[in-house]
Every structure is written in C-alpha cells, then in structure tokens.
Protein backbone atom coordinates (compact mmCIF):
# COMPACT_ATOMS: atom_id res chain seq x y z
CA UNK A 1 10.99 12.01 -10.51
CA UNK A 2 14.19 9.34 -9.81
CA UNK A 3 17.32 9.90 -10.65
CA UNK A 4 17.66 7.27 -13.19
CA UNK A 5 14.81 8.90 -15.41
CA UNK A 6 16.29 12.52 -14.89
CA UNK A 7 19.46 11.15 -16.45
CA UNK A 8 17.56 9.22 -19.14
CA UNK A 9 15.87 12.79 -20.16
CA UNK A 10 19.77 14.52 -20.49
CA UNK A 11 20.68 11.67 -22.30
CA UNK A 12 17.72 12.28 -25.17
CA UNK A 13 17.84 15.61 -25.01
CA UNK A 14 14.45 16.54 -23.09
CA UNK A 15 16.18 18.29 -20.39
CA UNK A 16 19.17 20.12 -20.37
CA UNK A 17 22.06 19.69 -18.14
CA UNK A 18 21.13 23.23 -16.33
CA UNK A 19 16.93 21.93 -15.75
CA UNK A 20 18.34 18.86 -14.08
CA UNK A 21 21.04 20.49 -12.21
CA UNK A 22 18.21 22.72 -11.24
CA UNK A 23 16.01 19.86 -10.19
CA UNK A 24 18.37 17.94 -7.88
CA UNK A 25 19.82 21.18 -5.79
CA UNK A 26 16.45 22.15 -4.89
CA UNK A 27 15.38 22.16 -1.37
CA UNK A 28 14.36 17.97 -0.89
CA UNK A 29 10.64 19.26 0.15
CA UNK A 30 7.82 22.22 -1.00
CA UNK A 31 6.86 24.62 1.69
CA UNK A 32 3.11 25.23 1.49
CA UNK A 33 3.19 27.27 4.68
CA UNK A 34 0.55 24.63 6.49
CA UNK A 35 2.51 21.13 5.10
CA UNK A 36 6.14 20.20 3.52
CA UNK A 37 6.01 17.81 0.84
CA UNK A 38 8.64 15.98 0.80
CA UNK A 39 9.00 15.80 -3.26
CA UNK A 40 12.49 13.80 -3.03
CA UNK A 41 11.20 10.92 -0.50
CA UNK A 42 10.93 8.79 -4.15
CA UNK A 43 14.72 9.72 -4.59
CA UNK A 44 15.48 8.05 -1.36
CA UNK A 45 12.97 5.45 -0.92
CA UNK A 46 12.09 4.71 -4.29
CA UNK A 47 8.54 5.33 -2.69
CA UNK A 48 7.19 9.20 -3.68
CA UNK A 49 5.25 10.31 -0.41
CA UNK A 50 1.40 9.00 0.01
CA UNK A 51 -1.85 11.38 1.22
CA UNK A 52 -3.54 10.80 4.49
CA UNK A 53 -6.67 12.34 3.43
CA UNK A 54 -8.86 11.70 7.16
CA UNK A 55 -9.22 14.95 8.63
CA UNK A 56 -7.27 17.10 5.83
CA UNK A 57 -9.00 20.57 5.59
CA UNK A 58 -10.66 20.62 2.35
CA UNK A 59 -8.25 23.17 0.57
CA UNK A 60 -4.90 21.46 1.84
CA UNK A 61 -6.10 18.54 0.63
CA UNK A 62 -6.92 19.81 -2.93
CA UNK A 63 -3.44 21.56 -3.25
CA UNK A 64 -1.67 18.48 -2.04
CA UNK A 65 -3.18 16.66 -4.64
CA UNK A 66 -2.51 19.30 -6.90
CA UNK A 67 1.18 19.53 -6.19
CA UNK A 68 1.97 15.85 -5.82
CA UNK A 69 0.42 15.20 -9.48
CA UNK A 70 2.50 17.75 -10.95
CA UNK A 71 5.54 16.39 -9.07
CA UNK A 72 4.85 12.51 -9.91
CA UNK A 73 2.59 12.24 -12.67
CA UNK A 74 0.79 10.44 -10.33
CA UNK A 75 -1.22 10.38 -6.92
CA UNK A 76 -1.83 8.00 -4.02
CA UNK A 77 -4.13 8.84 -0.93
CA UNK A 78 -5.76 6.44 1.68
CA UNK A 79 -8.68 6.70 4.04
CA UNK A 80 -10.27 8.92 1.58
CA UNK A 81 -14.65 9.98 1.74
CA UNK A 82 -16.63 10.03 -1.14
CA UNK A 83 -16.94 13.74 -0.39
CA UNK A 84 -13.50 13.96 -0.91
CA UNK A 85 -13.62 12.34 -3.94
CA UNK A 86 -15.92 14.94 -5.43
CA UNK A 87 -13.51 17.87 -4.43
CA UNK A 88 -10.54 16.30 -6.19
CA UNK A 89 -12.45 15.54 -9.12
CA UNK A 90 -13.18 19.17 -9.54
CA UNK A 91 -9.41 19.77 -10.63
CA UNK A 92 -8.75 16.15 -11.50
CA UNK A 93 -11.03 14.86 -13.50
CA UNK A 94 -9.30 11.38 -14.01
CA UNK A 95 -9.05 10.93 -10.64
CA UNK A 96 -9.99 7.33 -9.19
CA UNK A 97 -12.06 6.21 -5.88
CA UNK A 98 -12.58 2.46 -4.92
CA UNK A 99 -15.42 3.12 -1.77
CA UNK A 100 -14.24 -0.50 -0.81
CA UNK A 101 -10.60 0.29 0.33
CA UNK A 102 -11.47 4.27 0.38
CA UNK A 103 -8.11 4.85 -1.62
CA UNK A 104 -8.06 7.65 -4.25
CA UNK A 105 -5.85 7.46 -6.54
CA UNK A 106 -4.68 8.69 -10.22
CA UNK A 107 -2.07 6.24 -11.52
CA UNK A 108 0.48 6.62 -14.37
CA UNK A 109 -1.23 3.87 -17.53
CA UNK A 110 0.98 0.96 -18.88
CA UNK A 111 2.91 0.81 -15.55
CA UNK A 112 5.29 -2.47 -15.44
CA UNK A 113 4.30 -4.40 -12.22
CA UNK A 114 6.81 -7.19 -11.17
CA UNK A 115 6.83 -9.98 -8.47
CA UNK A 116 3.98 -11.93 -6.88
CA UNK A 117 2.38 -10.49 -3.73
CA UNK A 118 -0.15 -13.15 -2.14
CA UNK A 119 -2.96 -10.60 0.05
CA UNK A 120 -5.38 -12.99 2.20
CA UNK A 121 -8.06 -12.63 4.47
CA UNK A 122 -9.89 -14.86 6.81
CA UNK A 123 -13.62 -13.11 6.12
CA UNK A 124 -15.21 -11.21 3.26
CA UNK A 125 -15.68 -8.34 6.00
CA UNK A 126 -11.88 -7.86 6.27
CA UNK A 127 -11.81 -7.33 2.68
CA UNK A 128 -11.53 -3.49 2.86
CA UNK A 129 -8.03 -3.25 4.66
CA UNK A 130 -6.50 -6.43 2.65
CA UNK A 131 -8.05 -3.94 -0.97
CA UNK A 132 -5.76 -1.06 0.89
CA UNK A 133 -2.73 -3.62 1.26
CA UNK A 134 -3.35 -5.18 -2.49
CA UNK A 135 -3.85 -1.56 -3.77
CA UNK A 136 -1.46 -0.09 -2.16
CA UNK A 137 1.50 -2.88 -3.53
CA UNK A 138 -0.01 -2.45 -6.89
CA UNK A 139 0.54 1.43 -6.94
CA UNK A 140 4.16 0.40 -6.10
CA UNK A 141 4.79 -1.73 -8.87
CA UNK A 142 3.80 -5.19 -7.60
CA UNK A 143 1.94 -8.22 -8.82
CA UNK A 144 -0.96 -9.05 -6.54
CA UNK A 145 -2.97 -12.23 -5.83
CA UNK A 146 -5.94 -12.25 -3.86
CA UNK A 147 -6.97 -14.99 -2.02
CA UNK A 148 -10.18 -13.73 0.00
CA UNK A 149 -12.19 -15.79 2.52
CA UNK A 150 -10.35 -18.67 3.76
CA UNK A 151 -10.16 -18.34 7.51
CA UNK A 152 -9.30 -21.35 9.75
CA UNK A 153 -13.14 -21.77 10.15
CA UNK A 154 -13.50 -23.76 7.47
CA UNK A 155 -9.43 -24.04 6.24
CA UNK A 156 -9.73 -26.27 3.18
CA UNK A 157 -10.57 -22.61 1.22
CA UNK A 158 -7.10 -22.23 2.41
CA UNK A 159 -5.98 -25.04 1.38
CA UNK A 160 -7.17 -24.89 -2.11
CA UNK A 161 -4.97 -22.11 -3.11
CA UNK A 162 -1.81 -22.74 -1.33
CA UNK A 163 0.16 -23.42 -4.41
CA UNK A 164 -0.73 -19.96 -5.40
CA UNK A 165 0.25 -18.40 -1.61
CA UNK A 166 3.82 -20.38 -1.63
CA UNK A 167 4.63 -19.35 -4.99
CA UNK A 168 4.63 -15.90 -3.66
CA UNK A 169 7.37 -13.40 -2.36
CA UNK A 170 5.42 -12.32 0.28
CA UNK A 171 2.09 -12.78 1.75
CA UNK A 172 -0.15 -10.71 4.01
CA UNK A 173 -2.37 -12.06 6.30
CA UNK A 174 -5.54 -9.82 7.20
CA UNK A 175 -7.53 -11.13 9.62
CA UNK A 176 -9.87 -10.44 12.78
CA UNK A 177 -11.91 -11.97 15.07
CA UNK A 178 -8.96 -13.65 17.17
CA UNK A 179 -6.15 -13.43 13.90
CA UNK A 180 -5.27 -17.21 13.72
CA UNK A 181 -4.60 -16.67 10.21
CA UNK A 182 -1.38 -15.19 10.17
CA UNK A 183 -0.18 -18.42 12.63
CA UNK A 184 -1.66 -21.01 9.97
CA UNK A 185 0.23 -18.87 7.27
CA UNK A 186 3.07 -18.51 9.12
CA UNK A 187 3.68 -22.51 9.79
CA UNK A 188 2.56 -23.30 5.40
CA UNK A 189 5.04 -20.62 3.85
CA UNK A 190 8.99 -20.03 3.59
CA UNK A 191 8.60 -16.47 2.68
CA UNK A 192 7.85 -13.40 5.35
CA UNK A 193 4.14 -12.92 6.45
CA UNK A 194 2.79 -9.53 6.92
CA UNK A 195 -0.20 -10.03 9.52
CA UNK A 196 -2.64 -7.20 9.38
CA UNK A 197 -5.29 -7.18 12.34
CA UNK A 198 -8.85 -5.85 11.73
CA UNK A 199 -11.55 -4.28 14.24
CA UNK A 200 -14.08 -7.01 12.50
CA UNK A 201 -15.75 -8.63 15.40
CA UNK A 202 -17.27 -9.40 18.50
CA UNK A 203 -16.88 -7.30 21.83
CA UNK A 204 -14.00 -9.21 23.35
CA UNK A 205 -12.06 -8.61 19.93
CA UNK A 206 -11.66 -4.98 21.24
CA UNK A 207 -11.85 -3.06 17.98
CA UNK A 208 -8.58 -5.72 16.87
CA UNK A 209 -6.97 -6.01 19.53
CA UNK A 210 -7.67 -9.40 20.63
CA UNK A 211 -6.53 -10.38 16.63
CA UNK A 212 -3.45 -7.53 17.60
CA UNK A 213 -2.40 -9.86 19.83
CA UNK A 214 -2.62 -13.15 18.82
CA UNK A 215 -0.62 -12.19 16.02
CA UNK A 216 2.23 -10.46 17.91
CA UNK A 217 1.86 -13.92 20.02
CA UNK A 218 2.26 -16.49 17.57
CA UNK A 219 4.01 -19.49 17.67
CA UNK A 220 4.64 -19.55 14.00
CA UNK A 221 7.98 -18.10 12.83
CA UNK A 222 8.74 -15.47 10.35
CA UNK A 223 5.79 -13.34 11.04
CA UNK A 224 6.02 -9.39 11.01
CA UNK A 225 2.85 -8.09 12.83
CA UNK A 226 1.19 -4.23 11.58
CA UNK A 227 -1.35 -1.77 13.26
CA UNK A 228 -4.98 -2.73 13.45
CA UNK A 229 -6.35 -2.05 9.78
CA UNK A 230 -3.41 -0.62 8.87
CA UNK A 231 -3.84 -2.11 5.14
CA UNK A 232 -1.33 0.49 3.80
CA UNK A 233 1.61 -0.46 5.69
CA UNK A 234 1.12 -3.77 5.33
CA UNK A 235 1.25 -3.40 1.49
CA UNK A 236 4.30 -0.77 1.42
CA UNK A 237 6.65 -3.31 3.18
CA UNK A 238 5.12 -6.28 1.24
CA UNK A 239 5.93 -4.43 -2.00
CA UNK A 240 10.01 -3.88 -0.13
CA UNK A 241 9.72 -7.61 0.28
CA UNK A 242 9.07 -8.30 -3.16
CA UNK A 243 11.35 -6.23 -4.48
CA UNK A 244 14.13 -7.83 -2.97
CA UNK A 245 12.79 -11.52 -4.13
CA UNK A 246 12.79 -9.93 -7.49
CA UNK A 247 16.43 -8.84 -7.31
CA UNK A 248 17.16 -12.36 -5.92
C-alpha cells in the first residue's frame, strides 16, 4: 500500500491513526523463513516487488503469491509454466496466465494507465519477450502501443507507423537475429530507446548475443541496451521513462 492511499484511508475514516501507525513502523519486509518480501519496495519505488516464478519450489511459490495479494491487492510474476498456473489457481481462482509472455498475473480492475509506451519488434518470433515488456509497463500503469513485425528486412512496416513510435515517451526495441532495430530506432526518435535482444536465430546469433552486441555497439545515440530476453526489465524502466514524460 503507498503512503498517499494510507493517508487517504485516515482521512475517511477507514483506518485509524493507530492501524496506520501500525502499518508504517513495521519491519519494511515479511520473513517467511525461506524468502523476505520486501512489502515496502512500492513505498520506495513506487514499484511493489515482482515474482520470479522459474525454479520456485511449488509451496514458496503458492505462499508468495498468497502473501503478495494480500499485501497489494494485486500480483505480478514472470517466466511462469502452465503447471504453475494450475497451482495458483487452486487458491486464486481469478488468477491470469498469457502462455505467450508466460506472465501470471491478477491485476487490480479499472486501473488508470497514463503515458504512451511504443513496444516493437523486428519478427513475430520475438513477440514473447516484447508481450513481457508491454505487459509488464501495463501492470505499472502505462499506455502501450504495439508495433509488431517491422524489422529492417523489409523497413517500410516500420515506416508505416512511425507517427505512432515518435509520439511516444519511450520505445523498446526487441529484436534478434543481429538487433539492427534498436540502431534504425535509435537514429528516427528523440525519446530514449530500450533495446531488448532475443535468442531468436541462427547459430552465429549465439542464443542473442550477436543481437547483445550490436545493440551495445550502435552508432545511434540515446540507446539503453537490456539482457537477452529480458522483456521485464525492459518494460519496468520504460514505464520510469514514461512517468517522467508524464510529469513533464
């Protein structure tokens, strides 16, 4: 819970001066022995904490859920199975799994979503990590527009929706083969571009790091590069980004 809607419930009367005094001199995380949520991260960061769920034990991952739902109202986990899906849904039934981005998810209704985020990719088969980026910035509160498939093989796709991609307060580029995208991006835009590298291709891409590369090399100014598929950072600074266009 922030600050600002702990005071809002003192002011109308649905918690007392004691329940919130409570609240804020509690210890910042919850000790469940084998994690420590850190249930004032939103406090700080104005971002409550996200779920890793690849390679959670079963039963740490159902509490965690648990626990962050009661704190927030709301969950967020990434690199989530279908099997996991299943086990959450036992306790929360509402509980949402896109199999595309793998990101499960149970998300507060009528939330207020501000800015324009422009999420890109050069192929349909990097469309997974750009979902995790777009999903990921619309958890946090962002607007997102996504602009799939128009890689500098054929860059009149591109093209075509660049009034859309300039009118934005931040785009992410998700790309792999060799990740020329970003560079394109980065020469047609005067806001910050997010490149995302992808393990999509050939041999010598090297699982992304051939795109890894060419996006850490680029001539092209005001380009921030991520980790390979790393669709969830990309979207977590894009939504910062944002933010501070919207403020502007």
């Amino acid at each position: 819970m922030e600050v600002r809607e702990i005071l809002k419930q003192v002011k109308t009367g649905e918690m007392s001066v004691k329940e919130a005094e409570q609240y804020l001199r509690r210890e910042p995380f919850e000790e469940m022995g084998y994690a420590k949520l850190d249930v004032h991260r939103k406090l700080r960061s104005g971002f409550a904490e996200v779920v890793f769920c690849s390679g959670k034990a079963d039963e740490h991952l159902l509490h965690i859920y648990q626990k962050l739902y009661e704190e927030e109202g709301e969950v967020f986990g990434t690199r989530a199975s279908k099997e996991q899906y299943e086990l959450i849904r036992t306790v929360l039934p509402q509980i949402e799994y896109d199999a595309i981005s793998r990101i499960l998810k149970l998300e507060k209704k009528g939330k207020k979503r501000v800015g324009k985020i422009a999420v890109c990719t050069a192929g349909t088969a990097d469309i997974p990590v750009a979902e995790e980026a777009a999903q990921t910035a619309e958890y946090f509160g962002s607007n997102v527009e996504r602009i799939y498939d128009v890689g500098v093989s054929g860059i009149h796709r591109l093209m075509s929706r660049l009034d859309i991609i300039q009118s934005a307060n931040c785009v992410v580029a998700v790309a792999g083969m060799e990740g020329a995208l970003a560079s394109v991006l980065g020469g047609l835009v005067d806001k910050p571009v997010i490149a995302v590298p992808t393990s999509v291709g050939y041999g010598a891409n090297l699982n992304g790091l051939s795109a890894l590369l060419t996006m850490i090399n680029s001539c092209a100014n005001g380009i921030a590069v991520v980790n390979i598929d790393n669709g969830y950072g990309a979207g977590y600074i894009a939504t910062q980004i944002n933010r501070l266009g919207v403020k502007r």
